[in-house]
PDB file of N, CA and C in Angstrom:
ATOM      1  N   UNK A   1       4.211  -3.027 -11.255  1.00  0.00           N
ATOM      2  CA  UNK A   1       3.265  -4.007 -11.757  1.00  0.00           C
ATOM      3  C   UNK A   1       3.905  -5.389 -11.714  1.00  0.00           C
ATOM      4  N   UNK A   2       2.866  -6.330 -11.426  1.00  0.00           N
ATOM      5  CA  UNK A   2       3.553  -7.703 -11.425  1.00  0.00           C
ATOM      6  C   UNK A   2       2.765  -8.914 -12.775  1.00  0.00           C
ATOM      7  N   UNK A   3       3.338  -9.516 -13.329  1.00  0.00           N
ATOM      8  CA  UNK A   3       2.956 -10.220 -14.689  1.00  0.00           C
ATOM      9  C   UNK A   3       2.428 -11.033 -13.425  1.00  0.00           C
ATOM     10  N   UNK A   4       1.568 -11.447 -13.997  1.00  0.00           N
ATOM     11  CA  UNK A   4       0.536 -12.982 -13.223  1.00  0.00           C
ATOM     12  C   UNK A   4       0.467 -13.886 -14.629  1.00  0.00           C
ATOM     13  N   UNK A   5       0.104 -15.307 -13.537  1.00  0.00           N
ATOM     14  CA  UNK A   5      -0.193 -16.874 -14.430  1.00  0.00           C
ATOM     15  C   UNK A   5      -1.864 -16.634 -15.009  1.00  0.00           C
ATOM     16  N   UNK A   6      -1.618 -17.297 -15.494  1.00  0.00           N
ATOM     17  CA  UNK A   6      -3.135 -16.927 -16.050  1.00  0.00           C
ATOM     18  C   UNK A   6      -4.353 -18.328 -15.291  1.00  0.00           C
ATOM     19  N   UNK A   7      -3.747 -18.712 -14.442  1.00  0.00           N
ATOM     20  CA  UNK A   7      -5.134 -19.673 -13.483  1.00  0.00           C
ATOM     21  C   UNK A   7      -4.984 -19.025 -12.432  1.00  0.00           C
ATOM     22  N   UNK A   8      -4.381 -18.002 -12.228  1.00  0.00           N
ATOM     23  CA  UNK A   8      -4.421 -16.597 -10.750  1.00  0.00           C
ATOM     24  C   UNK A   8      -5.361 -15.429 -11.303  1.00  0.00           C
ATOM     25  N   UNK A   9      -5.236 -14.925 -12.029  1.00  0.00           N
ATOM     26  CA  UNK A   9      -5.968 -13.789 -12.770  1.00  0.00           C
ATOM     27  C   UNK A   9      -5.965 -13.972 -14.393  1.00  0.00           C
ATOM     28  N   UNK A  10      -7.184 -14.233 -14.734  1.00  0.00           N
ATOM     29  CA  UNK A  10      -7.759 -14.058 -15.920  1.00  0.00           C
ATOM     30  C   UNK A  10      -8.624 -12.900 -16.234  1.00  0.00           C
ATOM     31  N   UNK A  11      -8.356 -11.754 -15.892  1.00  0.00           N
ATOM     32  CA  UNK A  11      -9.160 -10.293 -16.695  1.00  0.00           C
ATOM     33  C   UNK A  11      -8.093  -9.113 -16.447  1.00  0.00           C
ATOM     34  N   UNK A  12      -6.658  -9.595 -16.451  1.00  0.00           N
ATOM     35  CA  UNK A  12      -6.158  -8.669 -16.309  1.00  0.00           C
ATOM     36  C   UNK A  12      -4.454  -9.072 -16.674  1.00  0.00           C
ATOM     37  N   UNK A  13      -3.247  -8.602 -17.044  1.00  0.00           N
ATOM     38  CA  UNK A  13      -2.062  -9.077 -17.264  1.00  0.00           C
ATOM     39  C   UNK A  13      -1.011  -8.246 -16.133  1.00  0.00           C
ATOM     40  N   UNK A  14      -1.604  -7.701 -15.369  1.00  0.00           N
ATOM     41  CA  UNK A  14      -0.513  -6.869 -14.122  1.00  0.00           C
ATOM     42  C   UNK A  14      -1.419  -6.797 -13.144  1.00  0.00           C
ATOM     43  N   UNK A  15      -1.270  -6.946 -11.675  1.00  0.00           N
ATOM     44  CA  UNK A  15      -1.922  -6.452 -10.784  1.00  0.00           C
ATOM     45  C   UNK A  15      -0.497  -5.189 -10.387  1.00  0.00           C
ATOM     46  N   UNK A  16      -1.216  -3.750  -9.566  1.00  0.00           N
ATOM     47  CA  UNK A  16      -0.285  -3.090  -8.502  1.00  0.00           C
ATOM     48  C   UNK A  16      -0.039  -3.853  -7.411  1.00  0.00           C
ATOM     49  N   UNK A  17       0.997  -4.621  -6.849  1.00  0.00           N
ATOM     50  CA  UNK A  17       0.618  -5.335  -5.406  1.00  0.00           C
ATOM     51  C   UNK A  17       1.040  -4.762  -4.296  1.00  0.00           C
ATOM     52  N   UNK A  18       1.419  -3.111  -4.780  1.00  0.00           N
ATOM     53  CA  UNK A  18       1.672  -2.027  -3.541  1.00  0.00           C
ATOM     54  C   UNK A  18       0.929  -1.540  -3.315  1.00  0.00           C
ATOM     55  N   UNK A  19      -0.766  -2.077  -3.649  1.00  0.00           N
ATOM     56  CA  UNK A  19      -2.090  -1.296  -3.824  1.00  0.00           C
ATOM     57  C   UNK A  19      -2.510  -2.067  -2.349  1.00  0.00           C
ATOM     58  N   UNK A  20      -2.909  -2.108  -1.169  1.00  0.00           N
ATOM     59  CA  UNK A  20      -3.171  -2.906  -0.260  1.00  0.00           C
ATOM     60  C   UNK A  20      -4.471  -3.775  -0.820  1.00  0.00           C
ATOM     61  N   UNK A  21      -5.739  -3.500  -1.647  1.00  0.00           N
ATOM     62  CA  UNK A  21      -6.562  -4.066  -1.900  1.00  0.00           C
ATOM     63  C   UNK A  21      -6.348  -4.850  -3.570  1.00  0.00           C
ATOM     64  N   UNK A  22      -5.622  -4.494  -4.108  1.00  0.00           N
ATOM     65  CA  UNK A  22      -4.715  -5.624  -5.319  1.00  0.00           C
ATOM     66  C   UNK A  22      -4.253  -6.935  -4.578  1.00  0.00           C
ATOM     67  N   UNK A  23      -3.292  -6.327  -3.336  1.00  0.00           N
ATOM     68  CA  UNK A  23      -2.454  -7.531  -2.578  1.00  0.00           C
ATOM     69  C   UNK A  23      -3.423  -8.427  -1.828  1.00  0.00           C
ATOM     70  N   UNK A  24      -4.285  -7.836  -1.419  1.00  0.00           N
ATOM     71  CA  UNK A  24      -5.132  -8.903  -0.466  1.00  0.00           C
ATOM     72  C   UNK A  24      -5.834  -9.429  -1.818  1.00  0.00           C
ATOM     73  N   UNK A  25      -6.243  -8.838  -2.872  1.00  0.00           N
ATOM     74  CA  UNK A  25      -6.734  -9.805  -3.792  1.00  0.00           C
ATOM     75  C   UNK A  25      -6.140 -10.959  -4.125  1.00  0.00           C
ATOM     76  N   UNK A  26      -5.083 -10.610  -4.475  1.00  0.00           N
ATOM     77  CA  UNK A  26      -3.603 -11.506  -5.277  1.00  0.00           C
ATOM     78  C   UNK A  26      -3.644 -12.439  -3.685  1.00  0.00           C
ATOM     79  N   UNK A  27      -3.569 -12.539  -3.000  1.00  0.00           N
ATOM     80  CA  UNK A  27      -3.248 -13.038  -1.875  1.00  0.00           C
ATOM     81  C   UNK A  27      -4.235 -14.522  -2.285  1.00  0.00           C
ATOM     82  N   UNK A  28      -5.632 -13.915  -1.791  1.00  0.00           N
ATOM     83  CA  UNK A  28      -6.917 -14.684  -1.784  1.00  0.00           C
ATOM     84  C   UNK A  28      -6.710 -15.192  -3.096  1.00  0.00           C
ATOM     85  N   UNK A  29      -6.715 -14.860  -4.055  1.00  0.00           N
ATOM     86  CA  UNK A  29      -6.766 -15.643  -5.216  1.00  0.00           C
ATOM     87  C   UNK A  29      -5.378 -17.107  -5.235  1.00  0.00           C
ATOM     88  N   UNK A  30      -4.593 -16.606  -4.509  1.00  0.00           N
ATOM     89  CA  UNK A  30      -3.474 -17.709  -4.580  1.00  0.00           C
ATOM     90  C   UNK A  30      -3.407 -18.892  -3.752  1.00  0.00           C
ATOM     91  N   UNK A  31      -4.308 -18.619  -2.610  1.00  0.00           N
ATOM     92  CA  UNK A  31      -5.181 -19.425  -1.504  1.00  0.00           C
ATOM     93  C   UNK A  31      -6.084 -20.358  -2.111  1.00  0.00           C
ATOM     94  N   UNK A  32      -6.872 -19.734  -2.848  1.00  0.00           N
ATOM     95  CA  UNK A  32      -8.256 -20.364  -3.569  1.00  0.00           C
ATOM     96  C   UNK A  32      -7.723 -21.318  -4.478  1.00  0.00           C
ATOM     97  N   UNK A  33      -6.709 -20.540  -5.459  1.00  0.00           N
ATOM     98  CA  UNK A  33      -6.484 -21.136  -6.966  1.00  0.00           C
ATOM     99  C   UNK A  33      -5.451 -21.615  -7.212  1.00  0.00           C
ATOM    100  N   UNK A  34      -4.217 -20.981  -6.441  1.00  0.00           N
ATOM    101  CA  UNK A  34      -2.740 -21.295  -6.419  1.00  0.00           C
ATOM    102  C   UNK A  34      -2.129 -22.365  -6.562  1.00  0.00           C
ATOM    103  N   UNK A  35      -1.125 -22.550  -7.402  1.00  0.00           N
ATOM    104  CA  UNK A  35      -0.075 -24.197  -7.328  1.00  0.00           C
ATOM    105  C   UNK A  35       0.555 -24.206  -6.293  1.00  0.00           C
ATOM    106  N   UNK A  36       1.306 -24.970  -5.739  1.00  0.00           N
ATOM    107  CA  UNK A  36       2.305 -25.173  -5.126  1.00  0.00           C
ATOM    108  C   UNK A  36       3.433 -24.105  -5.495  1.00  0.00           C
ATOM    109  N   UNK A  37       3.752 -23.662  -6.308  1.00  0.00           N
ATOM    110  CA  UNK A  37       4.897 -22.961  -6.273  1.00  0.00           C
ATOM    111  C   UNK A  37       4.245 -21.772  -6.072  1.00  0.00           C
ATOM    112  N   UNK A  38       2.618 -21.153  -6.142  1.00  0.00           N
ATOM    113  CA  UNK A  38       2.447 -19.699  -6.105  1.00  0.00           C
ATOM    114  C   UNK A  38       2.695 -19.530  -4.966  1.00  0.00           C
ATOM    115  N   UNK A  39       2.231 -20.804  -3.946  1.00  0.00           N
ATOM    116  CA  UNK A  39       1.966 -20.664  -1.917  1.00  0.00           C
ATOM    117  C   UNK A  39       3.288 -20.325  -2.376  1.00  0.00           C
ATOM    118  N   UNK A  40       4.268 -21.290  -2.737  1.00  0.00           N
ATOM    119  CA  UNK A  40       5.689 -21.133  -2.022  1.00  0.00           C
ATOM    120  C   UNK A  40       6.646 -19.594  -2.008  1.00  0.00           C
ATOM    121  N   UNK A  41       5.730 -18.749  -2.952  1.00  0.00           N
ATOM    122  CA  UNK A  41       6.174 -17.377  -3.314  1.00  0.00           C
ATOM    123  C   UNK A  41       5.831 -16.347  -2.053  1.00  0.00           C
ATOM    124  N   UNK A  42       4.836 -16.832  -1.527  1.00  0.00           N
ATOM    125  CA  UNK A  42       4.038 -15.894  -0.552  1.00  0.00           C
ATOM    126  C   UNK A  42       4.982 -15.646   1.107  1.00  0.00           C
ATOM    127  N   UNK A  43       4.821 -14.679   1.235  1.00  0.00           N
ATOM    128  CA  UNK A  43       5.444 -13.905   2.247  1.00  0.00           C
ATOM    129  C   UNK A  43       4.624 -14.376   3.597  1.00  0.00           C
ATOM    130  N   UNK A  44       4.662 -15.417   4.259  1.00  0.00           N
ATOM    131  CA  UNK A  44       3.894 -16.191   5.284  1.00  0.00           C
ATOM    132  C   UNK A  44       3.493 -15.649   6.495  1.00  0.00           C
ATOM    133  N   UNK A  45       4.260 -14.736   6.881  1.00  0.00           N
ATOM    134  CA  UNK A  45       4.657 -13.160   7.730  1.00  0.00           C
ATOM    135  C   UNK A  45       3.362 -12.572   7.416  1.00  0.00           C
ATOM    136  N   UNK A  46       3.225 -12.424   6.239  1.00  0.00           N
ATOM    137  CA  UNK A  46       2.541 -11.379   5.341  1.00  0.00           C
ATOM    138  C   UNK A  46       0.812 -12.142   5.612  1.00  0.00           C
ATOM    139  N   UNK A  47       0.804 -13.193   5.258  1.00  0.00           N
ATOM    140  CA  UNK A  47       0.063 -14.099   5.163  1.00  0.00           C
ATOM    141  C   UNK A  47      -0.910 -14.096   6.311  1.00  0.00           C
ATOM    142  N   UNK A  48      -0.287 -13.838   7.221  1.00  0.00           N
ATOM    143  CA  UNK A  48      -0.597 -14.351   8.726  1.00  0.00           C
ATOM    144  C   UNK A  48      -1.355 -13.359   9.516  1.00  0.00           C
ATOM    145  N   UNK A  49      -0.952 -12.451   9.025  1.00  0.00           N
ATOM    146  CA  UNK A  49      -1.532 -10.566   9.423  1.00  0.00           C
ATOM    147  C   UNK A  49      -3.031 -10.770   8.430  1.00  0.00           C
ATOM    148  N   UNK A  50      -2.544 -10.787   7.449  1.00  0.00           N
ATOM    149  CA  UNK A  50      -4.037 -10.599   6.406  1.00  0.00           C
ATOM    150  C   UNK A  50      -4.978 -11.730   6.464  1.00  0.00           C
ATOM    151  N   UNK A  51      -4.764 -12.994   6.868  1.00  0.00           N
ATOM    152  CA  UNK A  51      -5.891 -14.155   6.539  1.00  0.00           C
ATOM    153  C   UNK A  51      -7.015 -13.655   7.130  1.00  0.00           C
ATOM    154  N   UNK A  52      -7.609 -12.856   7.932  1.00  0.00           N
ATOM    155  CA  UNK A  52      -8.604 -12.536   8.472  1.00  0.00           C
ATOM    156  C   UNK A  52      -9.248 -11.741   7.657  1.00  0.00           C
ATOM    157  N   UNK A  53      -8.556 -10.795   6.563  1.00  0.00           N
ATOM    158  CA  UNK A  53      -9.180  -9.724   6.024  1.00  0.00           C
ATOM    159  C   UNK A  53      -9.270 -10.351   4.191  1.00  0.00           C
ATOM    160  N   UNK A  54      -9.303 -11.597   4.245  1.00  0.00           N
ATOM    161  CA  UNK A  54      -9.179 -12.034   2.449  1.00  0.00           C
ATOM    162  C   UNK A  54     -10.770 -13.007   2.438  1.00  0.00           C
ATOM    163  N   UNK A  55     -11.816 -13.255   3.469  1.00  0.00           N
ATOM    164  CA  UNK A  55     -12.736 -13.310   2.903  1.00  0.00           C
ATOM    165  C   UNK A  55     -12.836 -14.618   2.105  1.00  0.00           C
ATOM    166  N   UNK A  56     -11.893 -15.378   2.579  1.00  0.00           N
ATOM    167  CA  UNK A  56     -12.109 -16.687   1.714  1.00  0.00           C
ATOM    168  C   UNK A  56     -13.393 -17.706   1.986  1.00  0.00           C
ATOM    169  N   UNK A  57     -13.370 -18.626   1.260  1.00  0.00           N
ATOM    170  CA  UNK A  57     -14.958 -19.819   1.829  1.00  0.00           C
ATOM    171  C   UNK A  57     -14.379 -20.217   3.144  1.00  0.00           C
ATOM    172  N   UNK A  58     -15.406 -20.647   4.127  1.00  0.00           N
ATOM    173  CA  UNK A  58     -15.022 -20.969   5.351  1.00  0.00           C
ATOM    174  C   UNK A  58     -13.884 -22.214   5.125  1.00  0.00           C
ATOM    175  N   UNK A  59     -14.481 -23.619   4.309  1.00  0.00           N
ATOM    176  CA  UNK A  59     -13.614 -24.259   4.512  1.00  0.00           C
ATOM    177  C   UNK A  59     -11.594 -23.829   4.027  1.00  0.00           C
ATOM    178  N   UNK A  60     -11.523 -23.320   3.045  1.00  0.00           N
ATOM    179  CA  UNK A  60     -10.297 -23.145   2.643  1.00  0.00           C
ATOM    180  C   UNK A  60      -9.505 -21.906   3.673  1.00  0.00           C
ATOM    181  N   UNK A  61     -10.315 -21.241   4.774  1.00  0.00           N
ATOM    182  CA  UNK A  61      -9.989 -20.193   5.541  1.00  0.00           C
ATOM    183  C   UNK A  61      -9.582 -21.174   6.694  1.00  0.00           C
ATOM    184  N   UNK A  62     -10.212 -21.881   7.126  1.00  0.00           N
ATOM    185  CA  UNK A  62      -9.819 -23.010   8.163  1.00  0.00           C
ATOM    186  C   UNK A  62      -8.909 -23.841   7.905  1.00  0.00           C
ATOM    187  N   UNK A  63      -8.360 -24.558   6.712  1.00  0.00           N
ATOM    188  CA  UNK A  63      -7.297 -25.031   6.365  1.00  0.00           C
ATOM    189  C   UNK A  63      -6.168 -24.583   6.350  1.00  0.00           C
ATOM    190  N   UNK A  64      -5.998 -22.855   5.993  1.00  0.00           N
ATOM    191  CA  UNK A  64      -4.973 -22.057   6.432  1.00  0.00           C
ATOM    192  C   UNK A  64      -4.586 -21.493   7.644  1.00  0.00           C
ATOM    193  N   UNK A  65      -5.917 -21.619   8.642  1.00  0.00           N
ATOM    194  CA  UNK A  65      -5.468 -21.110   9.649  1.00  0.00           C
ATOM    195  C   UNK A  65      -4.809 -21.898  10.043  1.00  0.00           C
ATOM    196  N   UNK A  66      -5.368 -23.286  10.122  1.00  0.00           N
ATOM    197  CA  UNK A  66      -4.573 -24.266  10.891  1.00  0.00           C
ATOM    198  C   UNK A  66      -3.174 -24.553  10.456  1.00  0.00           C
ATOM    199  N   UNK A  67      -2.941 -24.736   9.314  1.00  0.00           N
ATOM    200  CA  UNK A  67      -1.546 -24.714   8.368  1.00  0.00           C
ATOM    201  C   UNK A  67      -0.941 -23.931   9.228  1.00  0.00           C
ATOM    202  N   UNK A  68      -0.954 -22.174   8.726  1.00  0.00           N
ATOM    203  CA  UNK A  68      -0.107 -21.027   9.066  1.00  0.00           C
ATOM    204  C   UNK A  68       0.062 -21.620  11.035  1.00  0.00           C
ATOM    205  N   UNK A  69      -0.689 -21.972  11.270  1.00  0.00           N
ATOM    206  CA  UNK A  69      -0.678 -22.279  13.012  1.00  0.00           C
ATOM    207  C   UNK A  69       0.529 -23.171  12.956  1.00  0.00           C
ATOM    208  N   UNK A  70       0.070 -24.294  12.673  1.00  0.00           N
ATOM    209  CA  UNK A  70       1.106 -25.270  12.677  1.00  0.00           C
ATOM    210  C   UNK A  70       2.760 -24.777  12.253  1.00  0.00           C
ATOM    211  N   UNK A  71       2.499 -24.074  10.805  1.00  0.00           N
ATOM    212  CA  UNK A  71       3.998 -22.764  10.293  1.00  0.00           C
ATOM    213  C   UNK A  71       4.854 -22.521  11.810  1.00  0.00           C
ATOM    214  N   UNK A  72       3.878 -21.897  12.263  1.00  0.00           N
ATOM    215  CA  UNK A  72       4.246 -21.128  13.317  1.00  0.00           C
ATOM    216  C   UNK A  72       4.697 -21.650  14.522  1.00  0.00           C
ATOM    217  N   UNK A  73       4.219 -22.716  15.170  1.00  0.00           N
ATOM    218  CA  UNK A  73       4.279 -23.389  16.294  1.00  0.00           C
ATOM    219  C   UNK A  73       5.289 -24.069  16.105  1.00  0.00           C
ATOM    220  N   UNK A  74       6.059 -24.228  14.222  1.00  0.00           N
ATOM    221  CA  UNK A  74       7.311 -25.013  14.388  1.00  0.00           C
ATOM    222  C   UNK A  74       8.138 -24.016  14.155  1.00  0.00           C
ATOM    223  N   UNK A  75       8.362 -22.582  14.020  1.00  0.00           N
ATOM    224  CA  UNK A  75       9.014 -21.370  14.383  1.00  0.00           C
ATOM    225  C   UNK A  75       9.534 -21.167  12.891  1.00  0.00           C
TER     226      UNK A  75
END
């Protein structure tokens, strides 16, 4: 179990994030809602595989793609 901030998840005090559908939650929620230090926690690797499957609003899904692109294109 992992303790969460409470402007990431408010109805709950642990997500499983070895649950694949917890993690893509926790994921999307840290996209949407996240500080600066939650992005900076995130596994970008990780990130990059799943952005297709987290369902975010178009605009904030397009801001990451392009981001993680850019991530990437500077290696």
């Amino acid at each position: 179990m992992h303790p969460l901030p409470p402007h990431l998840v408010w109805s709950t005090d642990h997500l499983d994030l070895s649950d694949p559908f917890q993690r893509r939650w926790y994921l999307r929620q840290v996209l949407h809602h996240g500080k600066v230090q939650d992005v900076r926690a995130l596994d970008f690797q990780e990130l990059m595989k799943e952005l297709d499957n987290l369902n975010l609003p178009e605009n904030i899904y397009r801001l990451w793609k392009r981001a993680l692109g850019a991530r990437n294109a500077d290696g």
